[in-house]
C-alpha atoms as a PDB file:
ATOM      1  CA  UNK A   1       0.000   0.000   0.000  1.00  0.00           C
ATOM      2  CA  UNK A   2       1.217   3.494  -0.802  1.00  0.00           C
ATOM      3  CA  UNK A   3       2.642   6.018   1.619  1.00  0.00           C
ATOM      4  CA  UNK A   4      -0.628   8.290   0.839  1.00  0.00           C
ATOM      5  CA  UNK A   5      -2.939   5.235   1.298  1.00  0.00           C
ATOM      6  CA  UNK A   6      -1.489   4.670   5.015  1.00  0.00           C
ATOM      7  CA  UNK A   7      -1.925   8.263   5.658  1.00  0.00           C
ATOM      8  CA  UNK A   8      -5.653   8.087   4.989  1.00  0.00           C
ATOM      9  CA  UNK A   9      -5.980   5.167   7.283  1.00  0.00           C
ATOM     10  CA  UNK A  10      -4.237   6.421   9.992  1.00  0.00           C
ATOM     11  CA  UNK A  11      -5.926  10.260   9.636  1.00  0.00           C
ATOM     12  CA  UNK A  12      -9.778   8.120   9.407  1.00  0.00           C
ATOM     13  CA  UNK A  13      -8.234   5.874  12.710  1.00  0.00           C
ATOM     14  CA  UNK A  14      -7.889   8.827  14.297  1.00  0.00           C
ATOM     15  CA  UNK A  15     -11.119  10.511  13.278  1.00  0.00           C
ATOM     16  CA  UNK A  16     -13.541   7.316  14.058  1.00  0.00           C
ATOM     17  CA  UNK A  17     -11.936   6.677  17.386  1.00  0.00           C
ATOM     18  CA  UNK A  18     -13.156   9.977  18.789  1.00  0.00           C
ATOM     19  CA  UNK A  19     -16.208   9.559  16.990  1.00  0.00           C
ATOM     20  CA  UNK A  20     -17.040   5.919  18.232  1.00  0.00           C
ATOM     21  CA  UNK A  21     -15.618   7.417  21.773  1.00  0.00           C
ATOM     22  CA  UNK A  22     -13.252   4.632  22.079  1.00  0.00           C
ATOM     23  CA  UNK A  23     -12.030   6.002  25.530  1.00  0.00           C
ATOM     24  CA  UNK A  24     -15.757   5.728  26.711  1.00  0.00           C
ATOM     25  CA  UNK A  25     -16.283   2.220  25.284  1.00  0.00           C
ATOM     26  CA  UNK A  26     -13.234   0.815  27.278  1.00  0.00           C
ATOM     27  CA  UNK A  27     -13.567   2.207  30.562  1.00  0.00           C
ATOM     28  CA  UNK A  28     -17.382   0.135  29.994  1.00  0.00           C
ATOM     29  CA  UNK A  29     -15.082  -3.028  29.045  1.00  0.00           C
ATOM     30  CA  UNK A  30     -12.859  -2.286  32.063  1.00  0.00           C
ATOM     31  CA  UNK A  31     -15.307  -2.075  34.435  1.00  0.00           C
ATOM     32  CA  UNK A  32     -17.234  -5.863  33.253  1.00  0.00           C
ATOM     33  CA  UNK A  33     -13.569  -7.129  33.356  1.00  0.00           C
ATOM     34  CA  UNK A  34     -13.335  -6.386  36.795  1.00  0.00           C
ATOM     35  CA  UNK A  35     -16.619  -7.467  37.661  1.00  0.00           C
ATOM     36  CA  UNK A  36     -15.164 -10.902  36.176  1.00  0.00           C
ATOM     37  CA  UNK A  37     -11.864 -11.330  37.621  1.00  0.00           C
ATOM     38  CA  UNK A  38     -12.067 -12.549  40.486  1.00  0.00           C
ATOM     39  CA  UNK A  39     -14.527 -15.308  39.302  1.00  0.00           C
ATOM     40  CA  UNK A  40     -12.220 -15.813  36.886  1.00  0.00           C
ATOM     41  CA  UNK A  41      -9.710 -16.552  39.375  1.00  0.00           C
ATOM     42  CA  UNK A  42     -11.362 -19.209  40.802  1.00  0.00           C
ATOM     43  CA  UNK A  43     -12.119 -21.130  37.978  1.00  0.00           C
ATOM     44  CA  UNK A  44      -8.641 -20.824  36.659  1.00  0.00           C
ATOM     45  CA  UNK A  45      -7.443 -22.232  40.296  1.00  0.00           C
ATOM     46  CA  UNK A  46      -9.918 -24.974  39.930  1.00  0.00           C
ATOM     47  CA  UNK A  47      -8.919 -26.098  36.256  1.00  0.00           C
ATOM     48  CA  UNK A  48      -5.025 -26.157  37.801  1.00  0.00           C
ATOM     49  CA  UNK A  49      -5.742 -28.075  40.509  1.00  0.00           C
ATOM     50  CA  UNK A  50      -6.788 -31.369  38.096  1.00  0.00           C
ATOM     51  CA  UNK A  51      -3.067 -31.175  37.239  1.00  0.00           C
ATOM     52  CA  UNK A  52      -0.746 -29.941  39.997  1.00  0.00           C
ATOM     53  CA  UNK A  53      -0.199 -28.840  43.232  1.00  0.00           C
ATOM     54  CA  UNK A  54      -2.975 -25.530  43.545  1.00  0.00           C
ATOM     55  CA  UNK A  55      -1.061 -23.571  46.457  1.00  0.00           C
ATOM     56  CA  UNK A  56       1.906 -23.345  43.632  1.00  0.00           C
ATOM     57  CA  UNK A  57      -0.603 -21.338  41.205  1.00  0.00           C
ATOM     58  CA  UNK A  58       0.715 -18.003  43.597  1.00  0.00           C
ATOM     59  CA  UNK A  59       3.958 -18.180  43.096  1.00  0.00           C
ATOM     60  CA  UNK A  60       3.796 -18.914  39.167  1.00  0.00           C
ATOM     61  CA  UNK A  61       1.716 -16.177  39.043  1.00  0.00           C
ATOM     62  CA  UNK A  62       4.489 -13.852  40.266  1.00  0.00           C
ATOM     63  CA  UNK A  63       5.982 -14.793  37.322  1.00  0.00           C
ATOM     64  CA  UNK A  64       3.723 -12.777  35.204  1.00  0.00           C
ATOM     65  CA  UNK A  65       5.352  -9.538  37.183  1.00  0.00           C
ATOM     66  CA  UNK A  66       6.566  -8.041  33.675  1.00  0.00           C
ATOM     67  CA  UNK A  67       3.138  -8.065  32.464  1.00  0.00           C
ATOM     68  CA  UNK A  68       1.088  -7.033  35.571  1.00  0.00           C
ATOM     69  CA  UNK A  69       1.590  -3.498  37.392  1.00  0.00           C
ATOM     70  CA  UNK A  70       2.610  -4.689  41.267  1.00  0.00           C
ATOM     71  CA  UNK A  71      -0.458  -3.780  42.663  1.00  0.00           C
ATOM     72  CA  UNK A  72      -2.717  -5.453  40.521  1.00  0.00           C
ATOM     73  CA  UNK A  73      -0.617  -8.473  40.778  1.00  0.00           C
ATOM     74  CA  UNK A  74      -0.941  -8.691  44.007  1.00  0.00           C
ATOM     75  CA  UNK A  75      -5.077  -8.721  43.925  1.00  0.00           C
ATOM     76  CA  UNK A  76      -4.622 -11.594  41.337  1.00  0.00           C
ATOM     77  CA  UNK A  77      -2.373 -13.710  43.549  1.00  0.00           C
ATOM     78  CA  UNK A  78      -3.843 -12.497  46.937  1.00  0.00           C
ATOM     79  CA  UNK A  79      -6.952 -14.108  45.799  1.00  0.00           C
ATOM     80  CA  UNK A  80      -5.277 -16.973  43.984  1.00  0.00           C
ATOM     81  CA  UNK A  81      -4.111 -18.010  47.422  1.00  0.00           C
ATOM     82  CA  UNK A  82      -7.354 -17.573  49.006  1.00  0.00           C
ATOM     83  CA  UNK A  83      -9.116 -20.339  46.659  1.00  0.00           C
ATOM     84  CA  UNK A  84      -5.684 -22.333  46.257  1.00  0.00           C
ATOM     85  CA  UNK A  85      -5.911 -22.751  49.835  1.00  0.00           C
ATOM     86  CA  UNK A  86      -9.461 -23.722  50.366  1.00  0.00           C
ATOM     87  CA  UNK A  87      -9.871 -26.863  51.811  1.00  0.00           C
ATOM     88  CA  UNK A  88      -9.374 -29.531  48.988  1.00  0.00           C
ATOM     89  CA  UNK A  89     -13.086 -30.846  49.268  1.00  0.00           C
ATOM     90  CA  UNK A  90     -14.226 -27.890  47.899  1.00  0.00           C
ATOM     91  CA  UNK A  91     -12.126 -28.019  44.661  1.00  0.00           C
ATOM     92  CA  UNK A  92     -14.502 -30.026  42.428  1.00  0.00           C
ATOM     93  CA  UNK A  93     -17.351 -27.487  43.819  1.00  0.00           C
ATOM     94  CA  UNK A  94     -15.034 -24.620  42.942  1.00  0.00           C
ATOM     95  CA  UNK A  95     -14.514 -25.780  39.538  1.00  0.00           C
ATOM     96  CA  UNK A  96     -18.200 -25.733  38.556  1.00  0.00           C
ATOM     97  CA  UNK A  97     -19.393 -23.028  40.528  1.00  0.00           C
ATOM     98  CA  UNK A  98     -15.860 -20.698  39.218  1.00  0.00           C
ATOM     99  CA  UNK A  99     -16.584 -21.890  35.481  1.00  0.00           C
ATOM    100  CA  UNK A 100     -20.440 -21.102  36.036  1.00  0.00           C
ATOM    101  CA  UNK A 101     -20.037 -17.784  37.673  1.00  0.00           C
ATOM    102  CA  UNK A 102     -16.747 -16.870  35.371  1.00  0.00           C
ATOM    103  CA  UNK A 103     -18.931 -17.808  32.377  1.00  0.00           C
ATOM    104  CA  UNK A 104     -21.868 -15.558  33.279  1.00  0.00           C
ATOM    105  CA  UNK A 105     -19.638 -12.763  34.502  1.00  0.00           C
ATOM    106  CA  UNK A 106     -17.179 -12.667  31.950  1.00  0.00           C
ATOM    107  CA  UNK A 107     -19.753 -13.023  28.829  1.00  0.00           C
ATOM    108  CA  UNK A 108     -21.134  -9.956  29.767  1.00  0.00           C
ATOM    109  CA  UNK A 109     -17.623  -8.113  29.630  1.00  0.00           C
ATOM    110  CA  UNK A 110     -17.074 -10.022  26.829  1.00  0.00           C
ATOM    111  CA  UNK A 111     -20.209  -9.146  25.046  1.00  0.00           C
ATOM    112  CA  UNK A 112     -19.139  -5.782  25.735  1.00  0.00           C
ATOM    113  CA  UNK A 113     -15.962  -5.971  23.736  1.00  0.00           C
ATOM    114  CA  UNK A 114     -18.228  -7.430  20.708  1.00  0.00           C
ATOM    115  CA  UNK A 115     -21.000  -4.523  21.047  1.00  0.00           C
ATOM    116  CA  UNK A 116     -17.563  -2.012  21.019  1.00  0.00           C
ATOM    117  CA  UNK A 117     -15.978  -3.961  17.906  1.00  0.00           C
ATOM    118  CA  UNK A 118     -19.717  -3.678  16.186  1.00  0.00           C
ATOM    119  CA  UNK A 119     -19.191   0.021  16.443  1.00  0.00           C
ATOM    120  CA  UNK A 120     -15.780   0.149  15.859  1.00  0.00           C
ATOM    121  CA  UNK A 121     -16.434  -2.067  12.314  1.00  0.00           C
ATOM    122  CA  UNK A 122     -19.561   0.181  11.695  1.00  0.00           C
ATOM    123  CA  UNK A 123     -22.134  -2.649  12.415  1.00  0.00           C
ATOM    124  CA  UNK A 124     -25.240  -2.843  14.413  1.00  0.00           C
ATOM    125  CA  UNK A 125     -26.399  -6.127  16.426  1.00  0.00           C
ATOM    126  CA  UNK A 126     -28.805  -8.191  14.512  1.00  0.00           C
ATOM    127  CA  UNK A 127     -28.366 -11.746  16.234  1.00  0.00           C
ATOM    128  CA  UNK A 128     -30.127 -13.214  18.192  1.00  0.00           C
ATOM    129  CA  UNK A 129     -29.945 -13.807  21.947  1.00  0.00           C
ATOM    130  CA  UNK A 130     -29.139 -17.243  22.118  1.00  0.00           C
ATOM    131  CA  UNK A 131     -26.087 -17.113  19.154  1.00  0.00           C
ATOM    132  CA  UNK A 132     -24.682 -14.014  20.698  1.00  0.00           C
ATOM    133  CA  UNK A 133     -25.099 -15.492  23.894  1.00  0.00           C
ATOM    134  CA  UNK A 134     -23.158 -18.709  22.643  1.00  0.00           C
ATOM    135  CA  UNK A 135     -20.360 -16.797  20.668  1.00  0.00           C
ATOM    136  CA  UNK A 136     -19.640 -14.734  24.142  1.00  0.00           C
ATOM    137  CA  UNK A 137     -19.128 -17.767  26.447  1.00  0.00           C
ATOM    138  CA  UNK A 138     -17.122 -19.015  23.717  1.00  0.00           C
ATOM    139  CA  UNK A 139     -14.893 -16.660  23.482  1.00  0.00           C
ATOM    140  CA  UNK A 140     -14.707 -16.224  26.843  1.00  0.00           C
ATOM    141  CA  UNK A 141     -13.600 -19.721  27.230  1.00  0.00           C
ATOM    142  CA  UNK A 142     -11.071 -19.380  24.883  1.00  0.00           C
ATOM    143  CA  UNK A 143     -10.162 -16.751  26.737  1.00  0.00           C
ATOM    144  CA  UNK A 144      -9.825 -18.523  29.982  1.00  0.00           C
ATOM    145  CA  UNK A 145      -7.704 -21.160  27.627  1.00  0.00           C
ATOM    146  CA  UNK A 146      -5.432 -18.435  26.623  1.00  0.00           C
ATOM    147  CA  UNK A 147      -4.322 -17.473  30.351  1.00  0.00           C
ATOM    148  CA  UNK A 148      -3.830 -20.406  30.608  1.00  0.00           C
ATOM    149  CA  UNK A 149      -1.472 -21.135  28.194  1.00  0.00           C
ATOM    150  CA  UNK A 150       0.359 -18.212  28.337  1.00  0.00           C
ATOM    151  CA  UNK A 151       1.080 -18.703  32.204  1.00  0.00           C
ATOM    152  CA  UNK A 152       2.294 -22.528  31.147  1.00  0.00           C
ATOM    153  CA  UNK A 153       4.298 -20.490  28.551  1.00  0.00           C
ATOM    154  CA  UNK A 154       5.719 -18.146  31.189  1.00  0.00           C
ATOM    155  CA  UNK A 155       6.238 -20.900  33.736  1.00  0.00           C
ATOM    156  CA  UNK A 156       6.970 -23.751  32.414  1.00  0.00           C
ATOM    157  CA  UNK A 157       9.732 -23.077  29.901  1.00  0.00           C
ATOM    158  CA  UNK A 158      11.838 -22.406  32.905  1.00  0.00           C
ATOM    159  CA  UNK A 159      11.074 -25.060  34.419  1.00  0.00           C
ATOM    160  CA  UNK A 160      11.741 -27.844  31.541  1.00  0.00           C
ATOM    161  CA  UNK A 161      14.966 -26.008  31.121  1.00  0.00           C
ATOM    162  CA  UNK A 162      16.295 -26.537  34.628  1.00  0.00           C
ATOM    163  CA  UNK A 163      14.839 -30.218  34.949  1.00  0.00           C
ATOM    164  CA  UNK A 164      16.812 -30.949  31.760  1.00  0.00           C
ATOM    165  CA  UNK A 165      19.688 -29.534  33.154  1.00  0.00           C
ATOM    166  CA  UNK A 166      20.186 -26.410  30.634  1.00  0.00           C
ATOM    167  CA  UNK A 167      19.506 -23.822  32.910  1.00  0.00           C
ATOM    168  CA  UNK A 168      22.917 -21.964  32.415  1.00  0.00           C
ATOM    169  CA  UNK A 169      23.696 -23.331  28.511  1.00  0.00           C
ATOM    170  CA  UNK A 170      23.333 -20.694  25.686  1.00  0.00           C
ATOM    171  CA  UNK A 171      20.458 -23.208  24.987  1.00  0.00           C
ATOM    172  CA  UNK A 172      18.701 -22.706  28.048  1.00  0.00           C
ATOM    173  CA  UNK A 173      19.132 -18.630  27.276  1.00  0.00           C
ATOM    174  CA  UNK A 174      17.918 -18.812  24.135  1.00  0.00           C
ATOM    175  CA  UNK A 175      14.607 -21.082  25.092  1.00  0.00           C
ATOM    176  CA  UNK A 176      14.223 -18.638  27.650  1.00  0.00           C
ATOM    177  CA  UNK A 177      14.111 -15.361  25.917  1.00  0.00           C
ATOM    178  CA  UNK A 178      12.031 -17.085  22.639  1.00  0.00           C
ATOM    179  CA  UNK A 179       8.965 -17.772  25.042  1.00  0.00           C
ATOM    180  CA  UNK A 180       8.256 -14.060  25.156  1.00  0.00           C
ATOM    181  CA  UNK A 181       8.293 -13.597  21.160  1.00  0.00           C
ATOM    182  CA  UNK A 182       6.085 -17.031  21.181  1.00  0.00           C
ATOM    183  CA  UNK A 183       3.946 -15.270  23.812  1.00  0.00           C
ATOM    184  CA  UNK A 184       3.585 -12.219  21.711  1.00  0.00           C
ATOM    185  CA  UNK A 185       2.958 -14.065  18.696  1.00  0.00           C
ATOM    186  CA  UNK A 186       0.085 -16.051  20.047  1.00  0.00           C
ATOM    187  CA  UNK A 187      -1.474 -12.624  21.238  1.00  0.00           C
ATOM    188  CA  UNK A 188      -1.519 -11.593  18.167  1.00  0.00           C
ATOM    189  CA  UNK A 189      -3.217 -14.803  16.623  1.00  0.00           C
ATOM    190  CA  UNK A 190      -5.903 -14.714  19.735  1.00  0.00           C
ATOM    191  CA  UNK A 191      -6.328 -10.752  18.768  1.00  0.00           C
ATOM    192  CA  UNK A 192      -7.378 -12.108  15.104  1.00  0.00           C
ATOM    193  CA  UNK A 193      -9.601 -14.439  15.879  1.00  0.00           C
ATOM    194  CA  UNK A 194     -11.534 -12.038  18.176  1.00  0.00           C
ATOM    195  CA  UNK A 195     -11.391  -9.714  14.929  1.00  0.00           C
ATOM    196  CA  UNK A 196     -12.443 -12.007  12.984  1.00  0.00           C
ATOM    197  CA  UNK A 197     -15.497 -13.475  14.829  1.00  0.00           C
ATOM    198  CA  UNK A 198     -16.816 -11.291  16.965  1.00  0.00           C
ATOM    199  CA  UNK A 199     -18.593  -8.749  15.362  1.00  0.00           C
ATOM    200  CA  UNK A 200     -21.492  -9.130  13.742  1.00  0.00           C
ATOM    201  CA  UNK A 201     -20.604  -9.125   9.717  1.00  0.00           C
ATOM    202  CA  UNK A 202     -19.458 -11.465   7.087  1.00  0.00           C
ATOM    203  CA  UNK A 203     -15.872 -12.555   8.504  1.00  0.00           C
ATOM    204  CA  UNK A 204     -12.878 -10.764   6.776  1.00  0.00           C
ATOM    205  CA  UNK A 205     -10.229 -12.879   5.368  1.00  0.00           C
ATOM    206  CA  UNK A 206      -7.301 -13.461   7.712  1.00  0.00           C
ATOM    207  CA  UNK A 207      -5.221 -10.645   5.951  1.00  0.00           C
ATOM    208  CA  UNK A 208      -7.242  -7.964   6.770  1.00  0.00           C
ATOM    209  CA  UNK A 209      -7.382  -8.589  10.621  1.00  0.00           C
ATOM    210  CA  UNK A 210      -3.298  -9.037  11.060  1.00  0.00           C
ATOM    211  CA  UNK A 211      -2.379  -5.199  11.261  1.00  0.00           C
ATOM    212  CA  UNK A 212      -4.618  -4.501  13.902  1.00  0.00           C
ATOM    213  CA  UNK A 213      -3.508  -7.459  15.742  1.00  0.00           C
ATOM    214  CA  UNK A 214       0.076  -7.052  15.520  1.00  0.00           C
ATOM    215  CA  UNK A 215      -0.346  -2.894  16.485  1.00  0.00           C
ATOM    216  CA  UNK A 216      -2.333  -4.313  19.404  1.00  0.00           C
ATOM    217  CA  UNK A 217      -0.018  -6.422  20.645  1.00  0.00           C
ATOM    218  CA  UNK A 218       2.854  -4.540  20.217  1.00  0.00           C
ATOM    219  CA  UNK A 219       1.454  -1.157  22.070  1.00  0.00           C
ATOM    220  CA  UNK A 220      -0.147  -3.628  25.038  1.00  0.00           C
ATOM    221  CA  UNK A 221       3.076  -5.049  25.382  1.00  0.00           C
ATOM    222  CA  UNK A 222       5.336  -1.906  25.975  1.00  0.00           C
ATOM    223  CA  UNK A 223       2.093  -0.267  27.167  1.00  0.00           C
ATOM    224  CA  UNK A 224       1.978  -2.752  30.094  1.00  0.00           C
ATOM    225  CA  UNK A 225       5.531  -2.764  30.347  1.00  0.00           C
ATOM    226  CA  UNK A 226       5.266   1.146  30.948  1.00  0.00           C
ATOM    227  CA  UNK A 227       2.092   1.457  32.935  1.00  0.00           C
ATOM    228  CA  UNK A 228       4.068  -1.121  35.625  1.00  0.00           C
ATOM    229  CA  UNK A 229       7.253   1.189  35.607  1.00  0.00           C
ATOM    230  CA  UNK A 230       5.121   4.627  36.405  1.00  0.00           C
ATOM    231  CA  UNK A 231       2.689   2.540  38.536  1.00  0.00           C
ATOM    232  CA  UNK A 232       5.963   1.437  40.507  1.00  0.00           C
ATOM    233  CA  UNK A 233       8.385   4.021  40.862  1.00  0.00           C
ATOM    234  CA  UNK A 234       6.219   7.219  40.429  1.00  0.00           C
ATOM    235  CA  UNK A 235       2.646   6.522  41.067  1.00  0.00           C
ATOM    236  CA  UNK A 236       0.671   7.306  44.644  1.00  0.00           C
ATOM    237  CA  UNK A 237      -2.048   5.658  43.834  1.00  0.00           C
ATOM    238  CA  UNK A 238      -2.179   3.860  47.400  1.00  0.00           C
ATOM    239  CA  UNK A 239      -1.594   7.340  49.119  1.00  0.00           C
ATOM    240  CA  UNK A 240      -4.399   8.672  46.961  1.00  0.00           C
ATOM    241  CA  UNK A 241      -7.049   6.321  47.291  1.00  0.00           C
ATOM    242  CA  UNK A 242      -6.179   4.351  50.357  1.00  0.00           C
ATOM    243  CA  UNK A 243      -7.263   0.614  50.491  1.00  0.00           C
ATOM    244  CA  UNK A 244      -8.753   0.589  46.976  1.00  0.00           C
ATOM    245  CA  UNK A 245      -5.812   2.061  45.388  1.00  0.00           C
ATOM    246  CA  UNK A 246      -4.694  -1.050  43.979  1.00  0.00           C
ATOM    247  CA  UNK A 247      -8.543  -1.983  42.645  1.00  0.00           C
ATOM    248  CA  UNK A 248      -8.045   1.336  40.925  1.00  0.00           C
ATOM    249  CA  UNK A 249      -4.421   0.432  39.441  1.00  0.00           C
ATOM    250  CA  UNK A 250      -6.345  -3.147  38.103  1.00  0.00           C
ATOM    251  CA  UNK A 251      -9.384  -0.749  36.398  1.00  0.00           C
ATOM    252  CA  UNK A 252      -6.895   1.516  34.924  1.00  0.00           C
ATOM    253  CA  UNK A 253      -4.764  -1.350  33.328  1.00  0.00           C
ATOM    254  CA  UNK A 254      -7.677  -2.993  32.324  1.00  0.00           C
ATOM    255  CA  UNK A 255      -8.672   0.338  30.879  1.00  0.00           C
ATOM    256  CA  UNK A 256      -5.297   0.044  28.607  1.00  0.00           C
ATOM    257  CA  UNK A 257      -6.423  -3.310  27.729  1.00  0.00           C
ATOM    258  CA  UNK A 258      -9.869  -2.505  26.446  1.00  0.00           C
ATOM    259  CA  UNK A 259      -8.429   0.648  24.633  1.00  0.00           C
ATOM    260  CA  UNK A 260      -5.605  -1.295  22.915  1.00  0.00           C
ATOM    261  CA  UNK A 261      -8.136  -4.114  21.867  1.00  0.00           C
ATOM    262  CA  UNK A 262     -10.123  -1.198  20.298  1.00  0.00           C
ATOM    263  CA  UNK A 263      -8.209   0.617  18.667  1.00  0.00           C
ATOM    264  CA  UNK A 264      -6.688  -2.341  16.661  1.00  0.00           C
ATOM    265  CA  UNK A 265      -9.909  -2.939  15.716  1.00  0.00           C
ATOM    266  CA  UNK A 266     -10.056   0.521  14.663  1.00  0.00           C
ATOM    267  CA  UNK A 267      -6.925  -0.164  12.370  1.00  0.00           C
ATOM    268  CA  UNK A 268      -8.069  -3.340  11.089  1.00  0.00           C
ATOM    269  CA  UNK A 269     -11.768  -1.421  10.261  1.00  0.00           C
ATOM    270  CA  UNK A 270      -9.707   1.356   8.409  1.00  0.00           C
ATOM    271  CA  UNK A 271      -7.462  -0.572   6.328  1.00  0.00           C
ATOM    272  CA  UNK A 272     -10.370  -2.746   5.158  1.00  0.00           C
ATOM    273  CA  UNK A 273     -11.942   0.442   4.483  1.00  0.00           C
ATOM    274  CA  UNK A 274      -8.938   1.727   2.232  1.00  0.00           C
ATOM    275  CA  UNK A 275      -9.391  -0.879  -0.598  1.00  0.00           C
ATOM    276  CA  UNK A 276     -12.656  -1.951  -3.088  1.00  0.00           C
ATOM    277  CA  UNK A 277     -11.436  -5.300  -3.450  1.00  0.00           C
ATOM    278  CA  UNK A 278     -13.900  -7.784  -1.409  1.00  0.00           C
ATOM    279  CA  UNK A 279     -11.895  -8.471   1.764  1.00  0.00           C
ATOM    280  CA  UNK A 280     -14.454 -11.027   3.031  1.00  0.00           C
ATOM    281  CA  UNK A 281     -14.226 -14.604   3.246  1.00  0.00           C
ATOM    282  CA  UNK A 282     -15.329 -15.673  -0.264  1.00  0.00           C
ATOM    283  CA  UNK A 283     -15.087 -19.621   0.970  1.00  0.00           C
ATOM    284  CA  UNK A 284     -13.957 -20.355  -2.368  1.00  0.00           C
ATOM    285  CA  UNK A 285     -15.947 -18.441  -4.504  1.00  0.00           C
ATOM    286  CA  UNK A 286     -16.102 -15.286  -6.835  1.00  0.00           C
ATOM    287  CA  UNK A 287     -15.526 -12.089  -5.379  1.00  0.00           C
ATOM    288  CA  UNK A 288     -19.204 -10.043  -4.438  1.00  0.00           C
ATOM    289  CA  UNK A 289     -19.499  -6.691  -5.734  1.00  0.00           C
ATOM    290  CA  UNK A 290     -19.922  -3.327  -3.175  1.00  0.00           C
ATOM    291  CA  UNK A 291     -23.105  -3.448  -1.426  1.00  0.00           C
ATOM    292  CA  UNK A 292     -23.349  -7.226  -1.409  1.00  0.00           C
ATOM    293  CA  UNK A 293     -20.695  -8.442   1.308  1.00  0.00           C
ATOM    294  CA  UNK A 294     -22.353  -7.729   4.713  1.00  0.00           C
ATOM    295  CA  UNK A 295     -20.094  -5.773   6.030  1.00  0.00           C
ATOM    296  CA  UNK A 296     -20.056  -1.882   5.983  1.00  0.00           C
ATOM    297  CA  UNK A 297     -16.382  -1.281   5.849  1.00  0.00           C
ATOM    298  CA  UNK A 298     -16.021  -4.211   2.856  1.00  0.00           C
ATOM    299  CA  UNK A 299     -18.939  -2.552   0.955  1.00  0.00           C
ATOM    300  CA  UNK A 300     -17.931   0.997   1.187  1.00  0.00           C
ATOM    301  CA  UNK A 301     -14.822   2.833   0.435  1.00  0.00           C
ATOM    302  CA  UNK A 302     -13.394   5.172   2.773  1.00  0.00           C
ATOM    303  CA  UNK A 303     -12.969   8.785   2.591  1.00  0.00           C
ATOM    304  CA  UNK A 304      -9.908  10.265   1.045  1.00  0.00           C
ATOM    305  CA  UNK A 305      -7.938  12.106   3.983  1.00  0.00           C
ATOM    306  CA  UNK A 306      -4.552  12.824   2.728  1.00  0.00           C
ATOM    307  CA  UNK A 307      -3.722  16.123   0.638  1.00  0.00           C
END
């Protein structure tokens, strides 16, 4: 794509994020994610506690200390203790009850990010209750899969190395830096899927979502990165706000999250919206002309920003 092309996108980017008020529509996606974490918590304790040892699910936590600002970490593994240690009994309990409650809870944040990528894509709602009701806890469970893997990712890379006996070998190094480029890399494909399937349109071909997810990655990476740095060496947010202050450090990361998420999909909308070729998912067959690919951003052609 020309120079002048990427100028248009990135002029229309930031011209639809103020007018879909982006900022607005994350702090809405914030607040349902912390409405859902601490369920999530428990069902995520529950699931690792079919495989190992629970009461070690705190300290491999503390692994994800790169990601996480300090005081949000510690909510996540203050409370990952609190289950973890719960009396053994009531792990098969916790499991259903956590998955049941994390399911209901987190669909609805989750079914806030879809009605904010509907907007973002130009799209309004039209399924029904039960198929948008099934594509949220869906995606919410792949969700819960994702943490999942990323914290065996984070955690257990180190560990194979040192059982194998590579901990201090250039291999060991090397296995141990790739697992954050892996990480990043499956980010990025989770990103695109969410692009892809969540909002309500005729799915875009796999192309046209991999901008936004890379841009999203990248920023929430070093925007995570940053937001723990400030939140530890600069920020008062305990001295402001007392015994909530870290709750409010957890809403405002979350906040970066959501905003990220968005504005990728912003980018991905855009760039769609840059070409008259049919970017959707032609499953094989002829290419449909504008107006006749169910999606707005694949059936019209944006406006021309650059002078």
């Amino acid at each position: 794509m020309p120079r002048k092309g990427w100028k248009d996108i990135l002029l229309r980017v930031w011209d639809e994020q103020g007018k879909d008020n982006v900022s607005m529509l994350a702090a809405g996606v914030a607040y349902y994610a912390l409405l859902a974490i601490f369920p999530a918590i428990a069902a995520l304790v529950s699931i690792y506690g079919l495989v190992a040892d629970p009461s070690m699910i705190e300290s491999q936590l503390n692994q994800l200390g790169s990601l996480l600002p300090p005081e949000a970490l510690t909510i996540v593994s203050d409370q990952a203790r609190k289950v973890a240690t719960a009396p053994s009994q009531g792990l098969g309990f916790g499991l259903v009850f956590g998955l049941l409650l994390t399911l209901w809870s987190a669909s609805r944040g989750t079914n806030s990010l879809v009605s904010a990528l509907n907007i973002a894509y130009g799209e309004k709602e039209t399924r029904g209750f039960i198929t948008l009701a099934a594509l949220s806890m869906g995606l919410t469970v792949a969700g819960l899969l994702f943490v999942i893997l990323a914290m065996a990712l984070i955690v257990a890379v180190p560990a194979a190395i040192a059982i194998i006996g590579l901990k201090d070998t250039p291999i060991g190094w090397i296995a141990s830096l790739a697992r954050w480029p892996i990480l990043a890399v499956t980010i990025m494909l989770a990103l695109a899927v969410f692009y892809r399937y969540a909002p309500d349109r005729r799915e875009p071909q796999w192309r046209w979502v991999t901008w936004g997810s890379a841009m999203a990655t990248v920023v929430w990476l070093l925007g995570s990165l940053a937001f723990s740095v400030y939140v530890s060496n600069f920020g008062s947010y305990n001295e402001t706000y007392g015994s909530v202050g870290a709750v409010v450090v957890l809403l405002l990361w979350f906040n970066l999250t959501s905003y990220v998420v968005l504005l990728g999909a912003e980018l991905n909308a855009e760039i769609e919206h840059q070409t008259a070729r049919d970017t959707t998912d032609r499953d094989g067959r002829p290419s449909r002309p504008l107006g006749q690919r169910d999606a707005y951003v694949a059936d019209t052609v944006g406006e021309r920003k650059a002078s």
